[in-house]
Protein backbone atom coordinates (compact mmCIF):
# COMPACT_ATOMS: atom_id res chain seq x y z
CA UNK A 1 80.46 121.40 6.36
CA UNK A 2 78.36 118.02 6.31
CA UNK A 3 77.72 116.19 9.75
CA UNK A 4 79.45 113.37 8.52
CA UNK A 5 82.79 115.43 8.50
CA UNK A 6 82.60 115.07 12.15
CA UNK A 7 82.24 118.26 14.59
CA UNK A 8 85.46 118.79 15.88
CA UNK A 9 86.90 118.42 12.80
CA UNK A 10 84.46 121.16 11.05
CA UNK A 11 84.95 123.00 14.05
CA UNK A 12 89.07 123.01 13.36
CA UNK A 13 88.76 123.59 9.28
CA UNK A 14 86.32 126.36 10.29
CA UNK A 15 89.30 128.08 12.29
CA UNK A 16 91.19 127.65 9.12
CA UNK A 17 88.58 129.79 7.13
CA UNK A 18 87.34 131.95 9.48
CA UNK A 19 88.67 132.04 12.88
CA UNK A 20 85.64 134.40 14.68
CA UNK A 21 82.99 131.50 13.29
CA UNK A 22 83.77 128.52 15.37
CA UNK A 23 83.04 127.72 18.27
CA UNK A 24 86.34 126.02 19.15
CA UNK A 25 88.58 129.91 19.01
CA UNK A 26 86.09 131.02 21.54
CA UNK A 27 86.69 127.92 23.59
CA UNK A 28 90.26 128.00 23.34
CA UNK A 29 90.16 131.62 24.13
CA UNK A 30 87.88 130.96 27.05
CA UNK A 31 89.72 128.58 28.61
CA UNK A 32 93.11 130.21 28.28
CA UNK A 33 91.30 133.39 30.20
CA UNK A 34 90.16 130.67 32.89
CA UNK A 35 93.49 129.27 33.26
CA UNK A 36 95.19 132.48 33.98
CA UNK A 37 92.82 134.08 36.28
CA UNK A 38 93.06 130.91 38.29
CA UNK A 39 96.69 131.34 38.22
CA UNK A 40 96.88 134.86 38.95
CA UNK A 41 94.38 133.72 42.04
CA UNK A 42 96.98 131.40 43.27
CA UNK A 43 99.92 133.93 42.77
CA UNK A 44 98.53 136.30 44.57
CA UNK A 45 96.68 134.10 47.43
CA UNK A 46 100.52 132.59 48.17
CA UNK A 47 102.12 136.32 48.15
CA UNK A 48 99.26 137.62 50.95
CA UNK A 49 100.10 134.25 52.71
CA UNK A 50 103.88 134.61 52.60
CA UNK A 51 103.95 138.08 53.62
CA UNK A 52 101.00 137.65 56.47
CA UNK A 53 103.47 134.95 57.71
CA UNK A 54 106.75 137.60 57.22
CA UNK A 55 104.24 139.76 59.33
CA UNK A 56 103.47 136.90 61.88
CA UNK A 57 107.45 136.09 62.09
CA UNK A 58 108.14 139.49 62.23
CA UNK A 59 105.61 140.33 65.52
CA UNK A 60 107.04 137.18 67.42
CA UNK A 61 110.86 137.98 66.98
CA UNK A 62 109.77 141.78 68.17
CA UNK A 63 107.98 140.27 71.49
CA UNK A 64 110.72 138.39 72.33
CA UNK A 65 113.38 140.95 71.89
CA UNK A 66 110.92 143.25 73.91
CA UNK A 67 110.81 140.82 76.74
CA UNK A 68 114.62 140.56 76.79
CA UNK A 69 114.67 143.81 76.75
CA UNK A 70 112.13 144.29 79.84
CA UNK A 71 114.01 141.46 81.46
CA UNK A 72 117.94 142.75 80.91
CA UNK A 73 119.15 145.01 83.34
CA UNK A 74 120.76 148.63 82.40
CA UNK A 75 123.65 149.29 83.88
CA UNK A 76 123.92 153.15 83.56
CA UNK A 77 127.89 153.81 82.13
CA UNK A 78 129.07 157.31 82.21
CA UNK A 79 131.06 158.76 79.82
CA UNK A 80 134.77 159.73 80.50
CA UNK A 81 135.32 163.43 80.31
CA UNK A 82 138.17 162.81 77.42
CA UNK A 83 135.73 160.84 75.49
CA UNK A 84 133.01 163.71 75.22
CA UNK A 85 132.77 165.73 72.57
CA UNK A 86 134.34 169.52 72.26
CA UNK A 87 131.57 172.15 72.94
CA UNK A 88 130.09 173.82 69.96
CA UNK A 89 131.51 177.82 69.65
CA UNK A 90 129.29 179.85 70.67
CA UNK A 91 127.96 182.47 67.33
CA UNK A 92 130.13 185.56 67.29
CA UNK A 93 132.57 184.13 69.94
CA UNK A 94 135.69 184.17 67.59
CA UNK A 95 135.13 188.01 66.29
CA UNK A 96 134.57 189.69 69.59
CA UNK A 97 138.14 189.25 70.94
């Protein structure tokens, strides 16, 4: 192709003939490889940020349920005796009579 064609435009009918010989498919190519490795960088910076925050959130809700805790008095409540359980049998108990 003549320089008076222009170089973009050899570069683009180039393509057309063969793709692997111009330096625009490895520019396109580059650039599209650029754009989503950035993106993937992004992606994955704002997931680490949102779940160190979930993290952050998560620490300050179990402080201050741990202080409320500490703070809140037990009051010890006994269970009534027809509220408990039955006793387990003991093994053997029911064939020995």
């Amino acid at each position: 192709w003549s320089n008076d064609y222009g170089e973009f435009a050899a570069a683009i009918a180039i393509m057309g003939e063969d793709p692997a010989a111009s330096w625009l498919t490895y520019l396109i190519v580059g650039l599209g490889f650029i754009f989503g490795a950035a993106a993937a960088l992004v992606v994955r910076t704002s997931k680490e940020r949102a779940i160190l925050m979930e993290q952050l959130a998560f620490e300050k809700e179990l402080e201050s349920d741990q202080t409320d805790f500490l703070q809140a008095p037990v009051e010890p409540r006994l269970i009534p005796i027809d509220e408990l359980p039955p006793l387990p049998l003991s093994p053997g108990g029911e064939g020995n009579e």
